[in-house]
C-alpha atoms as a PDB file:
ATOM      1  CA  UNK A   1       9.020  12.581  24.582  1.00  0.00           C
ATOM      2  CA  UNK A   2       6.126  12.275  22.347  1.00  0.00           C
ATOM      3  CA  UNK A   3       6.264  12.007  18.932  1.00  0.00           C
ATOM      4  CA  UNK A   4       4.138  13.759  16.664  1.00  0.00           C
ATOM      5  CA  UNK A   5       3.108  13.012  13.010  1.00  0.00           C
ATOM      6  CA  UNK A   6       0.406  13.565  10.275  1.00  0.00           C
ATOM      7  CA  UNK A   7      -3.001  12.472  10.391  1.00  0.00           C
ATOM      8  CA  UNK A   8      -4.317  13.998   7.348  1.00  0.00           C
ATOM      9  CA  UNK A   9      -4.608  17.768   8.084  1.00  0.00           C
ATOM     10  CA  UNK A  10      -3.855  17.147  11.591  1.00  0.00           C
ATOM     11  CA  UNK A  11      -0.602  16.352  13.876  1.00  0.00           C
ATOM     12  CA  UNK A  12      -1.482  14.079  16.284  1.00  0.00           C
ATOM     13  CA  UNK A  13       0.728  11.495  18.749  1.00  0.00           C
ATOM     14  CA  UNK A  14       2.276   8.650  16.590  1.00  0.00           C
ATOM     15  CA  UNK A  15       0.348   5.998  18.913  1.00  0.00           C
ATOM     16  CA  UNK A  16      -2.969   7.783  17.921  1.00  0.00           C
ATOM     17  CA  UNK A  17      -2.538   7.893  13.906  1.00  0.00           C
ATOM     18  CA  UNK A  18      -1.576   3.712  14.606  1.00  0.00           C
ATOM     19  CA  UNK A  19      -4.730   3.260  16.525  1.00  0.00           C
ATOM     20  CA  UNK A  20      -7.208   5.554  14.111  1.00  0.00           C
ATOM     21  CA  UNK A  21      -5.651   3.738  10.839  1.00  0.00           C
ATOM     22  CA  UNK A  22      -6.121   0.212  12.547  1.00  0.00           C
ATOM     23  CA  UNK A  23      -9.583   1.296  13.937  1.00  0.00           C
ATOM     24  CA  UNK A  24     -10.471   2.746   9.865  1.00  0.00           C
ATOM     25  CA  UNK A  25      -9.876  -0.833   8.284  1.00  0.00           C
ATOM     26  CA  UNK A  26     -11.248  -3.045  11.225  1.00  0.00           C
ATOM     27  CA  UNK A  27     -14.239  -1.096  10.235  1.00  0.00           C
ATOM     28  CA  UNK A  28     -14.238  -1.510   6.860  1.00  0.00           C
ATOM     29  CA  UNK A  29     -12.723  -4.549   6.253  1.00  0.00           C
ATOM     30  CA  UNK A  30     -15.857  -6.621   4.989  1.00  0.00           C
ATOM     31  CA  UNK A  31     -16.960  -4.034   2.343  1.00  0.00           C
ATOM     32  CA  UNK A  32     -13.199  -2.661   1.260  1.00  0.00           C
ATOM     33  CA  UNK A  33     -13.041  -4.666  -1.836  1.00  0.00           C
ATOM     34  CA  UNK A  34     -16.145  -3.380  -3.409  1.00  0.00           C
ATOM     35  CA  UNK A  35     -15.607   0.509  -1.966  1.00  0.00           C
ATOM     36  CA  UNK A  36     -11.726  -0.031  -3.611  1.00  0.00           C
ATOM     37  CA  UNK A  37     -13.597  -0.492  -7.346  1.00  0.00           C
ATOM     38  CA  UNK A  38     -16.381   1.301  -7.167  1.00  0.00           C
ATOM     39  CA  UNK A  39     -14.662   4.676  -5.399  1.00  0.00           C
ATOM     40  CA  UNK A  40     -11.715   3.847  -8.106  1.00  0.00           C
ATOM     41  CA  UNK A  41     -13.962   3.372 -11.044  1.00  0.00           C
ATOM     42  CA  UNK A  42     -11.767   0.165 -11.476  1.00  0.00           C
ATOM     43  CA  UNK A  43      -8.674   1.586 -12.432  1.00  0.00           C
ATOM     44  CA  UNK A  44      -7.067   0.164  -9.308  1.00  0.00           C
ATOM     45  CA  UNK A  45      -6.864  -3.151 -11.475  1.00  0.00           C
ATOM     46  CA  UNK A  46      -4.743  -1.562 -14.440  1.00  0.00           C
ATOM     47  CA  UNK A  47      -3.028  -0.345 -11.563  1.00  0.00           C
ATOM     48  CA  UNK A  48      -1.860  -3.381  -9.823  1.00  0.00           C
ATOM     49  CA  UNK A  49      -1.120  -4.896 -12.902  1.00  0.00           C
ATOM     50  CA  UNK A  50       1.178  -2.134 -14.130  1.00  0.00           C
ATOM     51  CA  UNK A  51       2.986  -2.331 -10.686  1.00  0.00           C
ATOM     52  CA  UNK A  52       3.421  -6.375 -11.333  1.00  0.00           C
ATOM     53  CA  UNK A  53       5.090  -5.480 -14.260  1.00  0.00           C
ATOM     54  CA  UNK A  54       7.359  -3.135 -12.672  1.00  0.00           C
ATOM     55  CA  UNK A  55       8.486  -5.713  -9.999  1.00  0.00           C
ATOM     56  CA  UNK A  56       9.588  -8.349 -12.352  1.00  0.00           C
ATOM     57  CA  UNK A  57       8.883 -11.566 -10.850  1.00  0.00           C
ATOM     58  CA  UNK A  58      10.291 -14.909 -11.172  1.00  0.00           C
ATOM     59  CA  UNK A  59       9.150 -18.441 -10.550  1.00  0.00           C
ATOM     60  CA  UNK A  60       9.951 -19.318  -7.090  1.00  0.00           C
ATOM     61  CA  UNK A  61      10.343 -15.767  -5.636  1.00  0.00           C
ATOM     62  CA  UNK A  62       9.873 -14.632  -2.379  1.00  0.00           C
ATOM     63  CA  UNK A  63       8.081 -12.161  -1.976  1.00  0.00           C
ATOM     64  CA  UNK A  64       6.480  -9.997   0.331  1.00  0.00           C
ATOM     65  CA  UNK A  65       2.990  -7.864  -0.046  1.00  0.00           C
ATOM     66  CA  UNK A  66       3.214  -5.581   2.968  1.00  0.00           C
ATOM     67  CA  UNK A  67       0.120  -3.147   4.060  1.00  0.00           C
ATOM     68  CA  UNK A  68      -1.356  -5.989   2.199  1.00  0.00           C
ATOM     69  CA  UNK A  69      -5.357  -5.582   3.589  1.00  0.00           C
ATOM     70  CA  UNK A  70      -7.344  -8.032   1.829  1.00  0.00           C
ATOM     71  CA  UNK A  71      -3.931  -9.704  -0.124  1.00  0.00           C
ATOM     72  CA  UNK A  72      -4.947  -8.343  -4.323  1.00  0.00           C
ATOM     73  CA  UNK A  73      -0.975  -7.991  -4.986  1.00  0.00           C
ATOM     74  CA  UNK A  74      -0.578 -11.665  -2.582  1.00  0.00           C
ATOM     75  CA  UNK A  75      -2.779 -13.191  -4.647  1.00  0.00           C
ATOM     76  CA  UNK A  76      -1.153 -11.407  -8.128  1.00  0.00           C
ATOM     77  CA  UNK A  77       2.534 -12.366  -6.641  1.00  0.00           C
ATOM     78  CA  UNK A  78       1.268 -16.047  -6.048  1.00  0.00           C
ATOM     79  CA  UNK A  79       0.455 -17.088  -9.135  1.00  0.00           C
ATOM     80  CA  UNK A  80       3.431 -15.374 -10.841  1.00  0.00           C
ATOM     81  CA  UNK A  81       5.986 -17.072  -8.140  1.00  0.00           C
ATOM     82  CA  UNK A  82       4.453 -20.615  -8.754  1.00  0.00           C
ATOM     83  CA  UNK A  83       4.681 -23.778  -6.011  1.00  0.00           C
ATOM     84  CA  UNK A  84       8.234 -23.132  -5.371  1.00  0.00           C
ATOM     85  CA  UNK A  85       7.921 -19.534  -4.348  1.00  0.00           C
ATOM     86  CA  UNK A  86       6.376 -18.515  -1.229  1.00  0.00           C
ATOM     87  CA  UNK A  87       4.153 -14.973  -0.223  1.00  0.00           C
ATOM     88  CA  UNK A  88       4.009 -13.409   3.135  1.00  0.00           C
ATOM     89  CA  UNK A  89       0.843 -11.271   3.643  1.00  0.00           C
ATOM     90  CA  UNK A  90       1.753  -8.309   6.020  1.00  0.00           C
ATOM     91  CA  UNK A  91      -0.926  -6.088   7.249  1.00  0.00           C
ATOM     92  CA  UNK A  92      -2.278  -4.461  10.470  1.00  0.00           C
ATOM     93  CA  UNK A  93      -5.951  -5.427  10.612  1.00  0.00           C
ATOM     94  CA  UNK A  94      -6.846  -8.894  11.016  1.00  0.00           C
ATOM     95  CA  UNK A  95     -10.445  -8.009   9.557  1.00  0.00           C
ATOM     96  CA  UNK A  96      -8.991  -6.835   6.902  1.00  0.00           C
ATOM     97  CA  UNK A  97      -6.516 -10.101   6.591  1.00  0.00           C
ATOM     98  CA  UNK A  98      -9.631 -12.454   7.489  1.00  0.00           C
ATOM     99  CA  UNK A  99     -11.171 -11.070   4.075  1.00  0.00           C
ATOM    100  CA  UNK A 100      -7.876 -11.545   2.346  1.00  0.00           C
ATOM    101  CA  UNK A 101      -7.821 -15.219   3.384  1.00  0.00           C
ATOM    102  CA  UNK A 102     -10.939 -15.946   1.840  1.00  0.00           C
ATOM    103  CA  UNK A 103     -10.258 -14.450  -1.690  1.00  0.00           C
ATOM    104  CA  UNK A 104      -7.101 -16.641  -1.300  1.00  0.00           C
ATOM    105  CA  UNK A 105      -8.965 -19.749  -0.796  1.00  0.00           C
ATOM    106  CA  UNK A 106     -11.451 -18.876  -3.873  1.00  0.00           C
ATOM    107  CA  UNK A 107      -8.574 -18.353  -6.285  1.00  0.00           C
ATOM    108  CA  UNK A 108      -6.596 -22.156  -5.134  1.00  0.00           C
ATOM    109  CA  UNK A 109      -3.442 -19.999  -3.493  1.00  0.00           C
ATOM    110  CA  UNK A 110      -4.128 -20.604   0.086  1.00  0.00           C
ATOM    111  CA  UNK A 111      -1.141 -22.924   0.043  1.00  0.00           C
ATOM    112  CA  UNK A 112       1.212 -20.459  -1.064  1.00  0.00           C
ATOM    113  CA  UNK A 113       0.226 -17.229   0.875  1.00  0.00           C
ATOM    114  CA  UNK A 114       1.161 -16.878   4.788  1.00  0.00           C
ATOM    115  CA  UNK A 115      -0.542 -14.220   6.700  1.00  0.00           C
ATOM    116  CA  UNK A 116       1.038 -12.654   9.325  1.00  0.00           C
ATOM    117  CA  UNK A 117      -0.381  -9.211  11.343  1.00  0.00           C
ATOM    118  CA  UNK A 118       2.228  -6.537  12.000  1.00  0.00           C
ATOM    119  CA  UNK A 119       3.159  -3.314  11.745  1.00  0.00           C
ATOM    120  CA  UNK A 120       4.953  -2.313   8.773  1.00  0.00           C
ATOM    121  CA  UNK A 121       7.385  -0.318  10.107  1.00  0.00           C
ATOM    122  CA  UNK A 122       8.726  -3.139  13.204  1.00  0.00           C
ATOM    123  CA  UNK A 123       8.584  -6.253  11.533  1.00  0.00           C
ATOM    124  CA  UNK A 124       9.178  -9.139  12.551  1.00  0.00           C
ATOM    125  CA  UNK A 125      10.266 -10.811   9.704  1.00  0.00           C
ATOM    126  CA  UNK A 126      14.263 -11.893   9.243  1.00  0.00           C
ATOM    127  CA  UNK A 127      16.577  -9.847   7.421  1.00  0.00           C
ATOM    128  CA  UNK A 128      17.367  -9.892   3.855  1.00  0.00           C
ATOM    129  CA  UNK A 129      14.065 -12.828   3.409  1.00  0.00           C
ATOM    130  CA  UNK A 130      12.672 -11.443   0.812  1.00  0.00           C
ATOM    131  CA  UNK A 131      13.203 -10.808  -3.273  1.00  0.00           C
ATOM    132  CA  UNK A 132      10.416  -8.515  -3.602  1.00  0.00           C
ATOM    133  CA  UNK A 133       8.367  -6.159  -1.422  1.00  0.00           C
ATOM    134  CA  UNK A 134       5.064  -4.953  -2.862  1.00  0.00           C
ATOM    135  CA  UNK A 135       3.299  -2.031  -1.022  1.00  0.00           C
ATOM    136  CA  UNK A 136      -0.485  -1.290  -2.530  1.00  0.00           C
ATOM    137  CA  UNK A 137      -1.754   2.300  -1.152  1.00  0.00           C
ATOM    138  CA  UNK A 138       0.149   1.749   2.725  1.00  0.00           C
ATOM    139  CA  UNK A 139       3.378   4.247   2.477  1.00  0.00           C
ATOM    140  CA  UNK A 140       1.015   6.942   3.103  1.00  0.00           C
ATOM    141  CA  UNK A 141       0.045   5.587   6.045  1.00  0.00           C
ATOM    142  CA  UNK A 142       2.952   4.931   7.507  1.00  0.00           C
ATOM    143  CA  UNK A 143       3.647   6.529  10.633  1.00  0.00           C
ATOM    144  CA  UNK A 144       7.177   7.508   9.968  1.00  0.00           C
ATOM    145  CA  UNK A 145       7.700   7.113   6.609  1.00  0.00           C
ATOM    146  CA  UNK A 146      11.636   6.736   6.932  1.00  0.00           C
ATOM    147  CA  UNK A 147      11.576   4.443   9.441  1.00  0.00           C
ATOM    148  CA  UNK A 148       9.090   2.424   7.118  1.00  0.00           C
ATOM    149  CA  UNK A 149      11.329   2.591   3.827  1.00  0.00           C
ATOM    150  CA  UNK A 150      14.490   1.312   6.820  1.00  0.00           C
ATOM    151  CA  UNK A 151      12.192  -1.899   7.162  1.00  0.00           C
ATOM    152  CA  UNK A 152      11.580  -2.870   4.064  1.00  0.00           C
ATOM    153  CA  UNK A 153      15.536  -2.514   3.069  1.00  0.00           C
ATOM    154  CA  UNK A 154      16.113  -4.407   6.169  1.00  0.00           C
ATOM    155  CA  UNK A 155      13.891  -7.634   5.152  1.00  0.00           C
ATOM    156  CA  UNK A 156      14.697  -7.201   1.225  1.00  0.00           C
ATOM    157  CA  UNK A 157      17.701  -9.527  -0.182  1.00  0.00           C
ATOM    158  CA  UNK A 158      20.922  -7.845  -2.105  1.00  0.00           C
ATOM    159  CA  UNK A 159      18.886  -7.785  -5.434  1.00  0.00           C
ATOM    160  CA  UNK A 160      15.469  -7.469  -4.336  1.00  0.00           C
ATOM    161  CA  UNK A 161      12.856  -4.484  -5.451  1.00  0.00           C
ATOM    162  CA  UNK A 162      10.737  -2.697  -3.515  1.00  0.00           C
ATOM    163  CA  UNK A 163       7.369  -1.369  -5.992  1.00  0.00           C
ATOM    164  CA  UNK A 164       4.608   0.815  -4.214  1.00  0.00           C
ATOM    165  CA  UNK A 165       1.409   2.123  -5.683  1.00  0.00           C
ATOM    166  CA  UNK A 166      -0.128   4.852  -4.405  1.00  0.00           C
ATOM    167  CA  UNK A 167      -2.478   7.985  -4.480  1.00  0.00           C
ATOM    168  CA  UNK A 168      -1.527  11.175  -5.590  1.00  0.00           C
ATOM    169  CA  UNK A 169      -2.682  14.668  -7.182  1.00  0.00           C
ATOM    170  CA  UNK A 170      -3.965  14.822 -10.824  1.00  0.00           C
ATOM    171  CA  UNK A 171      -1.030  16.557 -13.127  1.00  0.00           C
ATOM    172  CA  UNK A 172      -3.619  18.882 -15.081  1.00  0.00           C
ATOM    173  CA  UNK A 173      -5.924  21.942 -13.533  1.00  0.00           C
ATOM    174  CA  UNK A 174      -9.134  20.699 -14.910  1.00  0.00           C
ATOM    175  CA  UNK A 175      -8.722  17.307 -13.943  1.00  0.00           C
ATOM    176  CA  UNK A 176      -7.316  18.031 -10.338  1.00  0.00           C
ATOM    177  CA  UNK A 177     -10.036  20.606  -9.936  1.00  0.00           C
ATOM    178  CA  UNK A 178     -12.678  17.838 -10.309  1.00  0.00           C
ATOM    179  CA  UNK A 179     -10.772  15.285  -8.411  1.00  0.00           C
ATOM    180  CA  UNK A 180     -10.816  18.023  -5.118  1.00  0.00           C
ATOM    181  CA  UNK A 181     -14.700  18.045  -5.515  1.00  0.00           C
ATOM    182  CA  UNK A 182     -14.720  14.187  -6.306  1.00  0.00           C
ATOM    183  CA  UNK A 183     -12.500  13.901  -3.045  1.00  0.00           C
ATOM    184  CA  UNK A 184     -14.051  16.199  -0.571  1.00  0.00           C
ATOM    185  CA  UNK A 185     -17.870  16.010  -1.546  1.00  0.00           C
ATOM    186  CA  UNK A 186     -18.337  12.746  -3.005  1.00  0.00           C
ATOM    187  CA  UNK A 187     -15.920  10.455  -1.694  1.00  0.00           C
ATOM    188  CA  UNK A 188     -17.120  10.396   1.659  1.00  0.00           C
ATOM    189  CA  UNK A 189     -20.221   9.949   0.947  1.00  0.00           C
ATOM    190  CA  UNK A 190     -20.384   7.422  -1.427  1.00  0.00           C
ATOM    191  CA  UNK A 191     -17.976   5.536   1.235  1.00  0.00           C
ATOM    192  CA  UNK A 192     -20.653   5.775   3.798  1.00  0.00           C
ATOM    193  CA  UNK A 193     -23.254   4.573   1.555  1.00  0.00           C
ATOM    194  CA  UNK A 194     -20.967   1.718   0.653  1.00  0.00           C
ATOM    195  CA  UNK A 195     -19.198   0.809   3.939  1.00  0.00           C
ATOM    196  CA  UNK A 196     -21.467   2.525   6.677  1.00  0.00           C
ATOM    197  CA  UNK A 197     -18.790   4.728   7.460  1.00  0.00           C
ATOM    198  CA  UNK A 198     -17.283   8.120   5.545  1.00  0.00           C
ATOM    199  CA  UNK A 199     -14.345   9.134   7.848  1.00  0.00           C
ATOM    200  CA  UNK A 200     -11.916   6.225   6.374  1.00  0.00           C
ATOM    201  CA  UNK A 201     -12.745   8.620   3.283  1.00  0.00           C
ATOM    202  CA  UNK A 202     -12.362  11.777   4.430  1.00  0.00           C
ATOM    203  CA  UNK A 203      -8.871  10.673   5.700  1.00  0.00           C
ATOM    204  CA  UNK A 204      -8.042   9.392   2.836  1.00  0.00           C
ATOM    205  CA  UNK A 205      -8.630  12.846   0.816  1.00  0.00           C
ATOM    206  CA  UNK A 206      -6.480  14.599   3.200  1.00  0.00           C
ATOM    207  CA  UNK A 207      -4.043  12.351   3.875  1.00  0.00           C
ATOM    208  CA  UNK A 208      -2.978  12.416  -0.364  1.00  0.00           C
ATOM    209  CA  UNK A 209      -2.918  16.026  -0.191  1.00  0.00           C
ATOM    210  CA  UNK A 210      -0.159  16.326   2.870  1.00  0.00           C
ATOM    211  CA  UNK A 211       1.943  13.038   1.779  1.00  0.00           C
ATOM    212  CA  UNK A 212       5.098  14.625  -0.512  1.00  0.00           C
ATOM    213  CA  UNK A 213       5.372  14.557  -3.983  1.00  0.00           C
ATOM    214  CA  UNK A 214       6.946  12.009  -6.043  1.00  0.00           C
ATOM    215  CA  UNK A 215      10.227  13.690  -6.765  1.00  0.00           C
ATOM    216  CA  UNK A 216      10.032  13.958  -2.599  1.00  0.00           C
ATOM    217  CA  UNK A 217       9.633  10.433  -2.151  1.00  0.00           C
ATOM    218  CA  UNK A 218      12.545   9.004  -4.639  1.00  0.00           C
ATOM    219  CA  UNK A 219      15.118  11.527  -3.647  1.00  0.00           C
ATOM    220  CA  UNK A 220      14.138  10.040   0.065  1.00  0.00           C
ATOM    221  CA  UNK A 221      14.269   6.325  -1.297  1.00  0.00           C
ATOM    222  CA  UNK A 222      18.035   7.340  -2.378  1.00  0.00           C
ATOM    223  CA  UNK A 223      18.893   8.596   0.820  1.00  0.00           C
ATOM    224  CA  UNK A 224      17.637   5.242   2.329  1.00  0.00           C
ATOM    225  CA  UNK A 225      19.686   3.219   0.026  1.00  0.00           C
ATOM    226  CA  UNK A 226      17.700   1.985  -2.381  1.00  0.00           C
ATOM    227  CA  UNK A 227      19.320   2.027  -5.758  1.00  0.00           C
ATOM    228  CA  UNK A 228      17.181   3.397  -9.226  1.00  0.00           C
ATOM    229  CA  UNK A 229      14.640   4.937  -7.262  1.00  0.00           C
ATOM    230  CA  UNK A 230      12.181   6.116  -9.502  1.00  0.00           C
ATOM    231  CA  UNK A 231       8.305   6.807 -10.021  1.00  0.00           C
ATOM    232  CA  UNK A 232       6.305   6.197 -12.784  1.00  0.00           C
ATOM    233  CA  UNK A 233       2.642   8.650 -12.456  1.00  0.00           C
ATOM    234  CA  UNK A 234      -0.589   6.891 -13.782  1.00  0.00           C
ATOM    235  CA  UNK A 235      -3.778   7.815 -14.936  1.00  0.00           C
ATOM    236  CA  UNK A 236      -2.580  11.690 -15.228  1.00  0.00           C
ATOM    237  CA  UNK A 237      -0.897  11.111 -11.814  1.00  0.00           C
ATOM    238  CA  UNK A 238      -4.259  10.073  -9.700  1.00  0.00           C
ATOM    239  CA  UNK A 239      -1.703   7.057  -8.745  1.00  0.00           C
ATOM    240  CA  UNK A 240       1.956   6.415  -8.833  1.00  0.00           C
ATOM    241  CA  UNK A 241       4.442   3.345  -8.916  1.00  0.00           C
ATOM    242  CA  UNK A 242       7.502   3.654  -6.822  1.00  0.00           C
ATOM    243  CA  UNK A 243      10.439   1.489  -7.247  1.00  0.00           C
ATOM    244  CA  UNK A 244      14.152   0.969  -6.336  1.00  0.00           C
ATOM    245  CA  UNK A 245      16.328  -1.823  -6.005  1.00  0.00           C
ATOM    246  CA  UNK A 246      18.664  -3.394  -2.797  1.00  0.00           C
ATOM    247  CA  UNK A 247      22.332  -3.134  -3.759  1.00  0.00           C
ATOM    248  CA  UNK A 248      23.963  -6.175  -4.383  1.00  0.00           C
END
């Protein structure tokens, strides 16, 4: 029987929203960096660093940055885990991972980031291998979002935390009322005009506005057995960290 699931305002078979997601980074891959700060207004830095914090790494961690595109949280969890930890770069698109390799290379962490192409929700990564899992804007693109959240339990170590960043809707009217127009009318095309193509950013738009709401997502975190599941909204709740913990 075919499964169905969300691909922004549309339900489409689960194999299809796989193949359109891969198909939107392969595309974009070479310009994604500069679209992510200009379209962000460079917030997504603050971001990422306020999602290190939550995550509270240690020398010689394992950890693993999954949905991890062009590697900014590999990169961020390599020099915080030192030489004696280790960083497994988990994404889809291996344009996307190509690009990540190279900003590896220019910072002097190539040695301690591993890039490996997979889908986030079947891994194939050993159980309980990991002391961290870092997920930068990918649990809304999940295809099944529980199913997703069942992975990254599986691979995480009694003790480990999970921390994901990602989009959401502005907490105040005024604010979300010029974030719809910013989304809808200016979004795509500013993406086109960066990275030749504006449907990546017309998903995007929709895609936010169908994934549930914070309180949604923790209370689902709970029921997949992740302990002090919680969500911290940033920047008036444009963005939000998501966190919980693997029981001992």
């Amino acid at each position: 029987m075919t499964r169905y699931t969300s691909y922004g305002y549309q339900k489409i078979p689960a194999s299809d929203k796989r193949r359109l997601i891969l198909g939107h980074f392969e595309t974009i891959a070479r310009r994604y960096d500069l679209a992510d700060a200009l379209l962000s207004f460079g917030l997504h830095f603050l971001w990422r660093r306020r999602a290190m914090h939550r995550l509270h790494l240690h020398p010689g961690a394992r950890v693993l940055d999954l949905c991890a595109g062009t590697g900014d949280f590999a990169l961020l969890a390599a020099r915080v885990a030192g030489p004696d930890g280790r960083v497994v770069a988990c994404d889809i698109s291996r344009a996307m991972m190509t690009a990540g390799r190279d900003k590896a290379a220019r910072a002097h962490v190539s040695d301690r980031v591993f890039w490996v192409q997979g889908d986030a929700e079947r891994m194939g990564l050993a159980r309980e291998s990991f002391d961290a899992v870092l997920v930068g804007y990918g649990i809304r693109n999940f295809v099944f979002l529980e199913q997703g959240l069942e992975e990254i339990f599986r691979v995480l170590r009694p003790g480990g935390r999970l921390v994901a960043m990602e989009f959401s809707i502005p907490r105040t009217a005024w604010i979300r009322t010029i974030y719809h127009h910013y989304s809808f009318q200016i979004l795509p095309w500013a993406g086109k005009l960066i990275t030749g193509t504006a449907e990546p950013f017309r998903y995007l738009a929709e895609s936010v506005r169908v994934f549930p709401a914070p309180e949604q997502i923790q209370k689902l975190m709970t029921e997949k057995g992740f302990a002090k599941a919680a969500y911290e909204p940033l920047s008036n709740g444009l963005a939000v960290i998501y966190s919980g913990e693997k029981y001992e």
